[in-house]
PDB file of N, CA and C in Angstrom:
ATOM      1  N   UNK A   1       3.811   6.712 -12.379  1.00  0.00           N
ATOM      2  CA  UNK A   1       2.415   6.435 -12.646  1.00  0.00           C
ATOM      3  C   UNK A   1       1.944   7.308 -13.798  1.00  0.00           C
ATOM      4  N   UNK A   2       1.458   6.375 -14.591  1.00  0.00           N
ATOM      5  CA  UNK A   2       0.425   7.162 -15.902  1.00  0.00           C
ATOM      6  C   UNK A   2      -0.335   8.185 -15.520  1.00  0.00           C
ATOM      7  N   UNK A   3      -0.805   8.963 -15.577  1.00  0.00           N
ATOM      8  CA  UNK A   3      -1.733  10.179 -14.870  1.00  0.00           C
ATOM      9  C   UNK A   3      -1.945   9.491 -13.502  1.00  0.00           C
ATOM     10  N   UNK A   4      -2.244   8.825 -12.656  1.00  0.00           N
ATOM     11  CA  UNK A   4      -2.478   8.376 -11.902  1.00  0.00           C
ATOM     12  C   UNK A   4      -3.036   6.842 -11.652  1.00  0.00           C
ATOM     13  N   UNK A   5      -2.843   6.580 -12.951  1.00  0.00           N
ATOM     14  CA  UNK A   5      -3.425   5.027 -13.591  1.00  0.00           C
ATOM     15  C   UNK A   5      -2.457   4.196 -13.973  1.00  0.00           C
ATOM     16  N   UNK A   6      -2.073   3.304 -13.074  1.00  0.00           N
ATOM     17  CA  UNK A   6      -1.137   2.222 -13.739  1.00  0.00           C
ATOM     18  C   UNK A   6      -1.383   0.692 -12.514  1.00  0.00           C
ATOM     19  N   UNK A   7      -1.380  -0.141 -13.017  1.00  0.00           N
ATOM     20  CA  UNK A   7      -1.594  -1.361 -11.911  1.00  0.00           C
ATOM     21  C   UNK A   7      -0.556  -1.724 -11.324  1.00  0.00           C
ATOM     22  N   UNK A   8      -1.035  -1.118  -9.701  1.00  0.00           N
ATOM     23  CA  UNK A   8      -0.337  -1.084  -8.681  1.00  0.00           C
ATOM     24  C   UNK A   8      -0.109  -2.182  -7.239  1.00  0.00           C
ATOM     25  N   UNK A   9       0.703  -2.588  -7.293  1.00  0.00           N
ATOM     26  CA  UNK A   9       0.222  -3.564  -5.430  1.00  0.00           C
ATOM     27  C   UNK A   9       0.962  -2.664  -4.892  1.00  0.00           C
ATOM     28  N   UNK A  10       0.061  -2.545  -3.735  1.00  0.00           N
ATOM     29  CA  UNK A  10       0.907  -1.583  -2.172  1.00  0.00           C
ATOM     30  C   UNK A  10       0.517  -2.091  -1.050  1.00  0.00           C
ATOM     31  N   UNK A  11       1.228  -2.017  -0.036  1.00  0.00           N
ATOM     32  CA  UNK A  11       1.266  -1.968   1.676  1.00  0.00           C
ATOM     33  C   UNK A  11       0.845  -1.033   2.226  1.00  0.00           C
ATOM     34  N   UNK A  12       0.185  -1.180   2.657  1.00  0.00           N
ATOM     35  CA  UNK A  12      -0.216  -0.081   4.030  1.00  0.00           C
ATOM     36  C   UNK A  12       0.348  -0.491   5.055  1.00  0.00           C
ATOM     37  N   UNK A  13       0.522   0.634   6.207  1.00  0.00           N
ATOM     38  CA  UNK A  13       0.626   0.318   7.497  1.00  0.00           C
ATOM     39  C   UNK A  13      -0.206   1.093   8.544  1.00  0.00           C
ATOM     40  N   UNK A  14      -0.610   0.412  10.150  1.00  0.00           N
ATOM     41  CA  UNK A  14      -0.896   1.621  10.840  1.00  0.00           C
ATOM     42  C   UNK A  14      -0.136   2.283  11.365  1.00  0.00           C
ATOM     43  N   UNK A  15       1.450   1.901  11.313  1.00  0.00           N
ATOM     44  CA  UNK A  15       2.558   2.356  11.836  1.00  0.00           C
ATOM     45  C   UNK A  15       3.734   1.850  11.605  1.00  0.00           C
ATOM     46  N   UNK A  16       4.900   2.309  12.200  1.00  0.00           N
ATOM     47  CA  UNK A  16       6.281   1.158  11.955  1.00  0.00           C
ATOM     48  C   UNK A  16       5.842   0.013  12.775  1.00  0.00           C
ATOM     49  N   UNK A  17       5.952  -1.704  11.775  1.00  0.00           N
ATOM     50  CA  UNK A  17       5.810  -2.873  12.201  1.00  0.00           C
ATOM     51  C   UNK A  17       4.576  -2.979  13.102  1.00  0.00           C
ATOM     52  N   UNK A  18       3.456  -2.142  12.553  1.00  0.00           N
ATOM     53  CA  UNK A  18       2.121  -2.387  13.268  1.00  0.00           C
ATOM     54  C   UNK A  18       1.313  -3.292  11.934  1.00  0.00           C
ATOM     55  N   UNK A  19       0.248  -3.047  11.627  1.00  0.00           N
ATOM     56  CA  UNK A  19      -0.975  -3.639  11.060  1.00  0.00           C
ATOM     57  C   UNK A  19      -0.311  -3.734   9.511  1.00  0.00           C
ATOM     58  N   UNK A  20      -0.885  -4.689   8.838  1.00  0.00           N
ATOM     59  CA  UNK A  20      -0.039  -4.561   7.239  1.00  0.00           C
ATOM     60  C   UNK A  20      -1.855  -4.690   6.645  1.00  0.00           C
ATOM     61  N   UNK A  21      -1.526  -3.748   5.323  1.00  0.00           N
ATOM     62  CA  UNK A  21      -2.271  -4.651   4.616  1.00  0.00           C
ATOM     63  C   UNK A  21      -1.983  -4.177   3.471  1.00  0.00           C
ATOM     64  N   UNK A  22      -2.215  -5.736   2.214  1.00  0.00           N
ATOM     65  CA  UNK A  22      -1.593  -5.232   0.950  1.00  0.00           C
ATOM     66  C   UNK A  22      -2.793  -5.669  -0.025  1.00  0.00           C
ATOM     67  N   UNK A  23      -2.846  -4.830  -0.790  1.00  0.00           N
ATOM     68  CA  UNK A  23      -3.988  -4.481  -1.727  1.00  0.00           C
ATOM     69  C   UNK A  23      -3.171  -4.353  -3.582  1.00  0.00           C
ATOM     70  N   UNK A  24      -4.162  -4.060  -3.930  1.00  0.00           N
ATOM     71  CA  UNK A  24      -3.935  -4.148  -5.789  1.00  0.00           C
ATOM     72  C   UNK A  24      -5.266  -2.954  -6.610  1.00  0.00           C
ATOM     73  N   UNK A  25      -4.738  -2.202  -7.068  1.00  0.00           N
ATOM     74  CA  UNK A  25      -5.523  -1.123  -7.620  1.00  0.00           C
ATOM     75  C   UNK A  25      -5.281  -0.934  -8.833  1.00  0.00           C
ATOM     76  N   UNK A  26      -5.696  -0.341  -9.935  1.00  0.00           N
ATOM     77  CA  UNK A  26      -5.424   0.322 -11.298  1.00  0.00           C
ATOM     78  C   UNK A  26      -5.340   1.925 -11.351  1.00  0.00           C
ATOM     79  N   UNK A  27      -5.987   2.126  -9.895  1.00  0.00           N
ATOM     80  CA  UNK A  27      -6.472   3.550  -9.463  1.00  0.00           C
ATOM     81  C   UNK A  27      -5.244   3.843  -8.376  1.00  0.00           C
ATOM     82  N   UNK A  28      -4.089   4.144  -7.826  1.00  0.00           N
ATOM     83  CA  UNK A  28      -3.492   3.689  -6.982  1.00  0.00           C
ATOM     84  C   UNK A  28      -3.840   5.598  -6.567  1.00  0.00           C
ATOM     85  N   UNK A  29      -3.884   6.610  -6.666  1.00  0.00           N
ATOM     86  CA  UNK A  29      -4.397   7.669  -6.415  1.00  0.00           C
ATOM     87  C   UNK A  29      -5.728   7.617  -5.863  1.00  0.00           C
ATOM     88  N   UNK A  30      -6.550   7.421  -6.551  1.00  0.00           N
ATOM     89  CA  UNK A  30      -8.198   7.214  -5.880  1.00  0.00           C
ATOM     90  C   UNK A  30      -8.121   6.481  -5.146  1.00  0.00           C
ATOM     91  N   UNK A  31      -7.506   4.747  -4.948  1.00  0.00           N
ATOM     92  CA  UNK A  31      -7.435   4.191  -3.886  1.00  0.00           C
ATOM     93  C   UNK A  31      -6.777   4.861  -2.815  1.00  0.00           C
ATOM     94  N   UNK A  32      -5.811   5.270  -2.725  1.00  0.00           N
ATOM     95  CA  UNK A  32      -5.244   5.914  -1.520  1.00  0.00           C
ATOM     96  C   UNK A  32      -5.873   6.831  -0.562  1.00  0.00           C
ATOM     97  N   UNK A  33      -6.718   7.821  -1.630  1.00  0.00           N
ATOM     98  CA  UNK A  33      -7.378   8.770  -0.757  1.00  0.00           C
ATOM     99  C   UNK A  33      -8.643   8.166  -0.380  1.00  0.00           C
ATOM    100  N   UNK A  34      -9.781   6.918  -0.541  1.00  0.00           N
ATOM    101  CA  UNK A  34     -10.228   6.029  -0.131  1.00  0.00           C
ATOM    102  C   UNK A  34      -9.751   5.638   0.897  1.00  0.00           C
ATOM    103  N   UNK A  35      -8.662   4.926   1.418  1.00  0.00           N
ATOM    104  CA  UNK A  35      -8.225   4.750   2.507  1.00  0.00           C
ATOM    105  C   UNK A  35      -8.200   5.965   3.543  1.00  0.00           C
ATOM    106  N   UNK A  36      -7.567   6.447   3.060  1.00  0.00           N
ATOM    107  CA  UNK A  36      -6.711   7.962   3.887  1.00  0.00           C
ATOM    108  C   UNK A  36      -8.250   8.189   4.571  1.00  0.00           C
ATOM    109  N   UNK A  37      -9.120   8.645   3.858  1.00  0.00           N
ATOM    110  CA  UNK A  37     -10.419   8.922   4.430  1.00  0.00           C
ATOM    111  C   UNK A  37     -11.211   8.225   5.192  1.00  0.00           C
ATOM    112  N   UNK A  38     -11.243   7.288   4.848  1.00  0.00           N
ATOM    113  CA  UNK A  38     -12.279   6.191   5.333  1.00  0.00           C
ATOM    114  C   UNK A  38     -13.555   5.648   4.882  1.00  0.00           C
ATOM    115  N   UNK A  39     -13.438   6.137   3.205  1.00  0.00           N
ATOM    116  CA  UNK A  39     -14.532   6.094   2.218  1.00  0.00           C
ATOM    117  C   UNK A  39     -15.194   5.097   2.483  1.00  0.00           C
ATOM    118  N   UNK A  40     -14.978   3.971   3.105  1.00  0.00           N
ATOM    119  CA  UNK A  40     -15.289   2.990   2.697  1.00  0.00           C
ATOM    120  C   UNK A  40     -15.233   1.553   4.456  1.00  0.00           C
ATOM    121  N   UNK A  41     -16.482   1.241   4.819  1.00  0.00           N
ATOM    122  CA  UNK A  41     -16.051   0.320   6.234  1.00  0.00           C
ATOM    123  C   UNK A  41     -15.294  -0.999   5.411  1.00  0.00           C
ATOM    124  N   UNK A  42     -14.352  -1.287   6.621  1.00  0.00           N
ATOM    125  CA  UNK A  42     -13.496  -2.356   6.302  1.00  0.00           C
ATOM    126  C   UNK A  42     -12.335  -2.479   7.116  1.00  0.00           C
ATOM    127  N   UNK A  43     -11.428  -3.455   6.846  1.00  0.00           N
ATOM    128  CA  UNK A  43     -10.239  -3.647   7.598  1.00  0.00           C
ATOM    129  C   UNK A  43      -9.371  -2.596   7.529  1.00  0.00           C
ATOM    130  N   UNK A  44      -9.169  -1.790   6.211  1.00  0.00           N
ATOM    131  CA  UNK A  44      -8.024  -0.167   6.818  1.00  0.00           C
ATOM    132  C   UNK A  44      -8.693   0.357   7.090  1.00  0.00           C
ATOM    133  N   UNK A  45      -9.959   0.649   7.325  1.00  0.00           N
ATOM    134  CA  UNK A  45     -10.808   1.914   8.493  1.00  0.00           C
ATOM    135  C   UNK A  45     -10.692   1.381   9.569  1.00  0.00           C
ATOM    136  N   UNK A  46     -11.209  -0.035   9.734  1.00  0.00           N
ATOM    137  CA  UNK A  46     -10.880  -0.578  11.233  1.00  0.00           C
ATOM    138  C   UNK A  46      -9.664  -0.372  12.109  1.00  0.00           C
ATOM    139  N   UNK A  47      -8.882  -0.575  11.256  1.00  0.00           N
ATOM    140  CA  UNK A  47      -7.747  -0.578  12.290  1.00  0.00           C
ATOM    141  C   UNK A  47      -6.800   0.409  11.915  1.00  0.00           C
ATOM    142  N   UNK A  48      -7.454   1.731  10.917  1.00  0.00           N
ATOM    143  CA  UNK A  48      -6.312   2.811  11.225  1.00  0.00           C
ATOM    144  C   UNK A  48      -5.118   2.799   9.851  1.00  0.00           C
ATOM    145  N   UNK A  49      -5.185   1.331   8.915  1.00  0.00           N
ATOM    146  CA  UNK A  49      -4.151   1.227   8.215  1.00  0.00           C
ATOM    147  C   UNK A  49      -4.214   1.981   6.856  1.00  0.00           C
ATOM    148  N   UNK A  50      -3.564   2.937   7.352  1.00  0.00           N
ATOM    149  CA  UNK A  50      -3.531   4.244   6.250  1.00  0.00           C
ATOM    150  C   UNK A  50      -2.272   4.836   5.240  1.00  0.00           C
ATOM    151  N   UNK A  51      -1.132   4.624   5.610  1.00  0.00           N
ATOM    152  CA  UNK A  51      -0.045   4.735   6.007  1.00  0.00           C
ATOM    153  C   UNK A  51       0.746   4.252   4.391  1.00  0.00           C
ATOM    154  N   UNK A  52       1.072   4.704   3.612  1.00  0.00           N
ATOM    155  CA  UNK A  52       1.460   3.816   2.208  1.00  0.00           C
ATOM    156  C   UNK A  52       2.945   3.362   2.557  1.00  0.00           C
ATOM    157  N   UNK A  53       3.605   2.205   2.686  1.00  0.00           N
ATOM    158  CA  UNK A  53       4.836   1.969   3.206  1.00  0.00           C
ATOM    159  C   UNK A  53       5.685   1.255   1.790  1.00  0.00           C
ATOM    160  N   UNK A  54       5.001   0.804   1.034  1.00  0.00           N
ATOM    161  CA  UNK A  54       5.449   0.379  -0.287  1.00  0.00           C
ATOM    162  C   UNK A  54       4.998  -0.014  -0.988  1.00  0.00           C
ATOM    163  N   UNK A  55       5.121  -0.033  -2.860  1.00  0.00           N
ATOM    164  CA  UNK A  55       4.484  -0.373  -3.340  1.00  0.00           C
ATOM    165  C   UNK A  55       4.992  -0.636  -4.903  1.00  0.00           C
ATOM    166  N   UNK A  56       4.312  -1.347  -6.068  1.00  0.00           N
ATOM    167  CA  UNK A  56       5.153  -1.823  -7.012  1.00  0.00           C
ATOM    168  C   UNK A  56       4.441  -1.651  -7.888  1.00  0.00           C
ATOM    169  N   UNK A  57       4.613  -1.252  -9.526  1.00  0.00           N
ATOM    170  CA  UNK A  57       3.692  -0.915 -10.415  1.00  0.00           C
ATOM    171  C   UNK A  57       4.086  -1.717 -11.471  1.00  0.00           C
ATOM    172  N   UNK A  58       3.128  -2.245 -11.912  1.00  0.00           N
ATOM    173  CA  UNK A  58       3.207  -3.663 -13.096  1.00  0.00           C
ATOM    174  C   UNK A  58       2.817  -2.589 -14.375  1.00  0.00           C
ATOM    175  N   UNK A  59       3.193  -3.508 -15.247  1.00  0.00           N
ATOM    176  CA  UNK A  59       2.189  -3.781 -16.919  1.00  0.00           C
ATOM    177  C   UNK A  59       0.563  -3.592 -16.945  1.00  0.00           C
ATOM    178  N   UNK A  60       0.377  -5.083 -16.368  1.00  0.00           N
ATOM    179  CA  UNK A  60      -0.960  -5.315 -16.449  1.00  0.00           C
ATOM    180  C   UNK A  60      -1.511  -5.344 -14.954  1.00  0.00           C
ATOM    181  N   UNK A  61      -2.864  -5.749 -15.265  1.00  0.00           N
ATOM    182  CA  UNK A  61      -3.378  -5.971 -13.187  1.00  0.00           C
ATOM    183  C   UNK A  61      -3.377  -7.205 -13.455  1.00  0.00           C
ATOM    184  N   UNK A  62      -3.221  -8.270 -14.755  1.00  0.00           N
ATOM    185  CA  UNK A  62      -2.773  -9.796 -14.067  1.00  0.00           C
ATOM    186  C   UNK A  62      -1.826 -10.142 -13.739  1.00  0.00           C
ATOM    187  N   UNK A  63      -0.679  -9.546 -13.774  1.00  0.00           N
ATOM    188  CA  UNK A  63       0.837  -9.448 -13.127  1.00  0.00           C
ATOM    189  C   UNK A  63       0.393  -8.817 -11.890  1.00  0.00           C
ATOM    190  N   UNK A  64      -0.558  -7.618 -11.918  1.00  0.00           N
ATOM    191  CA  UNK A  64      -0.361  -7.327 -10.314  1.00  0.00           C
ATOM    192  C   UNK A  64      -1.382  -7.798  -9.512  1.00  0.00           C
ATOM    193  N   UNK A  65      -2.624  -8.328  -9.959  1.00  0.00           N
ATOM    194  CA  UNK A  65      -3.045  -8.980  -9.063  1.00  0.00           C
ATOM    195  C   UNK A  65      -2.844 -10.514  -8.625  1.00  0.00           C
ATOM    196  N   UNK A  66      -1.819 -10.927  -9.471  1.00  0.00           N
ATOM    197  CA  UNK A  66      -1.197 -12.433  -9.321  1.00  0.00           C
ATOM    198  C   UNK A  66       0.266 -11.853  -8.005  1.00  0.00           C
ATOM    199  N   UNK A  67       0.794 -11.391  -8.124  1.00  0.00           N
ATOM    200  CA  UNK A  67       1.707 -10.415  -7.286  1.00  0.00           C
ATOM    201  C   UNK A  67       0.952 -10.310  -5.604  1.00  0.00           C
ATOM    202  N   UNK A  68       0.167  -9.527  -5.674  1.00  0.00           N
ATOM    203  CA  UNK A  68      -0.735  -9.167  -4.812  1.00  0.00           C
ATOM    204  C   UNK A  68      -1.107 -10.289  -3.637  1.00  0.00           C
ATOM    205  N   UNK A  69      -1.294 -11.826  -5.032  1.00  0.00           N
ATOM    206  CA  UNK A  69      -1.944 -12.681  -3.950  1.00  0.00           C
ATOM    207  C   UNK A  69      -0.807 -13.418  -3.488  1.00  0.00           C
ATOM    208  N   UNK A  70       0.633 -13.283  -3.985  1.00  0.00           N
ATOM    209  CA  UNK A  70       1.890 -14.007  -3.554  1.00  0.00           C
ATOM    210  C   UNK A  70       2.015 -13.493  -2.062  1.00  0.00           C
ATOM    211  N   UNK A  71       1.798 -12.313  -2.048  1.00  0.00           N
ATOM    212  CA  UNK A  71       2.607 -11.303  -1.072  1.00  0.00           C
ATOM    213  C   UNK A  71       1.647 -11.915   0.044  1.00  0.00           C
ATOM    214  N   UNK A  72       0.451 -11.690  -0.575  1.00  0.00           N
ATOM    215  CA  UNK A  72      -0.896 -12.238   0.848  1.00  0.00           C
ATOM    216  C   UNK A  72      -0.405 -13.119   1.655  1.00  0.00           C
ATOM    217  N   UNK A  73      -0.038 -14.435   0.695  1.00  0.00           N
ATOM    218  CA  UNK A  73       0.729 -15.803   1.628  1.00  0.00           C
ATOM    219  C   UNK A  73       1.839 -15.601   1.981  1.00  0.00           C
ATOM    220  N   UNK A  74       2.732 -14.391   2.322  1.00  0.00           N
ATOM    221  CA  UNK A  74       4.081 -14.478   2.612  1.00  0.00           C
ATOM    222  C   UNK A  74       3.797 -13.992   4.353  1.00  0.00           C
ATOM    223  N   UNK A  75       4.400 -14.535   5.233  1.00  0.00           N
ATOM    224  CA  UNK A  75       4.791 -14.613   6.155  1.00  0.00           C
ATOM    225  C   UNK A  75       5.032 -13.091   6.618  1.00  0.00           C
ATOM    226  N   UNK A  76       4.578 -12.726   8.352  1.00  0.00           N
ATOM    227  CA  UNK A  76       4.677 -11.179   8.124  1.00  0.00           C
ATOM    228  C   UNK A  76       6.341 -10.705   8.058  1.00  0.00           C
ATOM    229  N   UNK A  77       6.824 -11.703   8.297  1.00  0.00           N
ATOM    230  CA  UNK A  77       8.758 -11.057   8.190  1.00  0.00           C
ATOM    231  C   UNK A  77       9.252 -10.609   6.767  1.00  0.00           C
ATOM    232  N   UNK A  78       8.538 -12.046   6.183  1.00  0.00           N
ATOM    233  CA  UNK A  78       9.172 -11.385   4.600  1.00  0.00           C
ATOM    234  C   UNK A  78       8.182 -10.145   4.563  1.00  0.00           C
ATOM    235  N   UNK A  79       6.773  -9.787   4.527  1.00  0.00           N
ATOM    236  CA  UNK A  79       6.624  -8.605   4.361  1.00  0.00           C
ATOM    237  C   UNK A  79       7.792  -7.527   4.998  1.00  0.00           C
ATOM    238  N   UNK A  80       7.573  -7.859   5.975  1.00  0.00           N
ATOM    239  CA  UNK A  80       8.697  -6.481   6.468  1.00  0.00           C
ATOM    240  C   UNK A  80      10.100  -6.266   5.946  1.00  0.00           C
ATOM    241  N   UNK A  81      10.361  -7.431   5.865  1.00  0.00           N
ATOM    242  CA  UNK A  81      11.828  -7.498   5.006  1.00  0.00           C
ATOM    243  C   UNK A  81      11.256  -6.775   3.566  1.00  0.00           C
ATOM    244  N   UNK A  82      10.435  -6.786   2.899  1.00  0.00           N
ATOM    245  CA  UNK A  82      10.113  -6.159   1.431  1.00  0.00           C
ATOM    246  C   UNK A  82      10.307  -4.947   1.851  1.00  0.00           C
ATOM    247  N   UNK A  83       9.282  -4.032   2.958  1.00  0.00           N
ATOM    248  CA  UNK A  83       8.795  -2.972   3.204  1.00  0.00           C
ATOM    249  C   UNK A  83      10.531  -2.326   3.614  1.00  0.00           C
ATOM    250  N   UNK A  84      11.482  -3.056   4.206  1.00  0.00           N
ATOM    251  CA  UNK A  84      12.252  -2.813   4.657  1.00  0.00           C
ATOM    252  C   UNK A  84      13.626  -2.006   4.509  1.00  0.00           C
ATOM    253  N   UNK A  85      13.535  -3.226   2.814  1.00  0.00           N
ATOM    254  CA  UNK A  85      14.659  -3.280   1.745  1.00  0.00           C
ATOM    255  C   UNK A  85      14.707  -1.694   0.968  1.00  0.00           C
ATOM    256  N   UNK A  86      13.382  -1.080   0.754  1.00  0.00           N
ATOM    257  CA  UNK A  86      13.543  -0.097  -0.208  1.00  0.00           C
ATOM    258  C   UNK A  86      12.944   1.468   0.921  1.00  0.00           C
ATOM    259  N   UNK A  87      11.892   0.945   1.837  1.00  0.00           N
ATOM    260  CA  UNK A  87      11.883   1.901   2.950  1.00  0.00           C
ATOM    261  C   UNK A  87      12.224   1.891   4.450  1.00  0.00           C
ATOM    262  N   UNK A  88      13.713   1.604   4.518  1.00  0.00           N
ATOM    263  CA  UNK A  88      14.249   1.547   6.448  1.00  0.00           C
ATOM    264  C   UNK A  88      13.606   2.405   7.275  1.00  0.00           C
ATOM    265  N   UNK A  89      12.813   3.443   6.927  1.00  0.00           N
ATOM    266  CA  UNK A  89      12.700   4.584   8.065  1.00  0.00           C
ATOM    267  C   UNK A  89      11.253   4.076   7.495  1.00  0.00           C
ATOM    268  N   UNK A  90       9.748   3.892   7.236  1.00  0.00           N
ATOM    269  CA  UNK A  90       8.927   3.733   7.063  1.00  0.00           C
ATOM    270  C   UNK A  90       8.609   4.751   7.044  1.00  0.00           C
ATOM    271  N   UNK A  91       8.719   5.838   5.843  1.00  0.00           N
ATOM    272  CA  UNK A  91       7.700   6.861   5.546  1.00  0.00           C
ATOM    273  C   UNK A  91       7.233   6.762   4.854  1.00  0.00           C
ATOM    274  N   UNK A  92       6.084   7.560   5.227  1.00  0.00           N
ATOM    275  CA  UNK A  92       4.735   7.923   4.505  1.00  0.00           C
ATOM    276  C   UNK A  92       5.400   8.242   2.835  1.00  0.00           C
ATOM    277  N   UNK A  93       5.047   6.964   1.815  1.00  0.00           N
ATOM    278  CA  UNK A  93       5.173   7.652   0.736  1.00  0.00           C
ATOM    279  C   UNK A  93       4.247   8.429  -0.208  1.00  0.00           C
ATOM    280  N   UNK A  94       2.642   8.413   0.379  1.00  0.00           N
ATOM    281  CA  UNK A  94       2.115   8.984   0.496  1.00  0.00           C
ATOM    282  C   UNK A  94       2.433  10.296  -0.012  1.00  0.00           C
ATOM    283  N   UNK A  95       3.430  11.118   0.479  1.00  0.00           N
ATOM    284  CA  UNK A  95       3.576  12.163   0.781  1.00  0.00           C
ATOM    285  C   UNK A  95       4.175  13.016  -0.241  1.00  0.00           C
ATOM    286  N   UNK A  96       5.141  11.961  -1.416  1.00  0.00           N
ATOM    287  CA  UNK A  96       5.456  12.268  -2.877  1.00  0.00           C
ATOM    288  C   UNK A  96       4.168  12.252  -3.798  1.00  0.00           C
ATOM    289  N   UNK A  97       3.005  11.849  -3.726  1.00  0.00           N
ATOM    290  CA  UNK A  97       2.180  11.666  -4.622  1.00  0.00           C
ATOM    291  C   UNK A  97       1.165  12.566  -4.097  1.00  0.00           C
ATOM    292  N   UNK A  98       1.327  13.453  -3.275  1.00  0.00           N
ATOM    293  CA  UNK A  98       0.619  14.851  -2.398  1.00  0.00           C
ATOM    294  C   UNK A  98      -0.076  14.854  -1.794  1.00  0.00           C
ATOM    295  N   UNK A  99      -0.535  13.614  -0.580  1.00  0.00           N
ATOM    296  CA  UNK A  99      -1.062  13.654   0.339  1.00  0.00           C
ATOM    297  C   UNK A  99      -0.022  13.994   1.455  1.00  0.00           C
ATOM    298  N   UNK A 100      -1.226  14.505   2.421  1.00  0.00           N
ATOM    299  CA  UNK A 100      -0.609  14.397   3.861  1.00  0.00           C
ATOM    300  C   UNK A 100       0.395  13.852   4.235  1.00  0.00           C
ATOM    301  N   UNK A 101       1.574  13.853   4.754  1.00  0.00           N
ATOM    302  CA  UNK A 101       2.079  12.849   5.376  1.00  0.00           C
ATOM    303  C   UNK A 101       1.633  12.667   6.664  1.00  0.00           C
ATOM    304  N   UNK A 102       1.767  11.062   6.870  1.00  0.00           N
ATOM    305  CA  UNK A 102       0.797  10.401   8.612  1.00  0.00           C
ATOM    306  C   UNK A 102       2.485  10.308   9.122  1.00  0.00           C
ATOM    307  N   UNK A 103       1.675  10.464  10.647  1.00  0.00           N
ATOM    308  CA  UNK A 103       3.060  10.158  11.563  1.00  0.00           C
ATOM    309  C   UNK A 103       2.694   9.116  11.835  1.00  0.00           C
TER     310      UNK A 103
END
């Protein structure tokens, strides 16, 4: 990531193979700690999905928000199969970019 700026799609989770949700940022730092906190009411405050489980950094945000909305319509297996392929143990990757790590 560019200082912290590059257009990003990521997964959240509330846990291993719990809640998904996948989002698209330019901010993928400020978004995260938005989540992490709860800056903001919505579906990852609601249900806890905090958790960064994977994520992919484009060119532009019309590659990643065209990306973003593929993943939306994919079925939750292929998500997990994505989340799967590059993180088997589902950690917090979070935790390279210097947040907390969540259990």
């Amino acid at each position: 990531m560019r200082n912290g700026f590059s257009p990003t799609v990521y997964i959240l989770a509330s846990k291993r193979n719990g809640t998904l949700y996948t989002g698209v940022t330019s901010d993928p730092i400020g978004r995260l700690h938005q989540h992490r906190n709860g800056s903001f009411d919505g579906f990852t405050r609601r249900y806890s999905v905090r958790m960064l489980v994977w994520f992919e950094l484009h060119s532009t945000m019309e590659t990643a928000i065209l990306r973003a909305k593929r993943i939306k319509q994919w079925n939750r297996r292929w998500k997990l199969e994505l989340i799967e392929a590059s993180n088997p143990e589902w950690i917090d990757l979070a935790a390279d970019l210097g947040f907390e790590p969540l259990q």
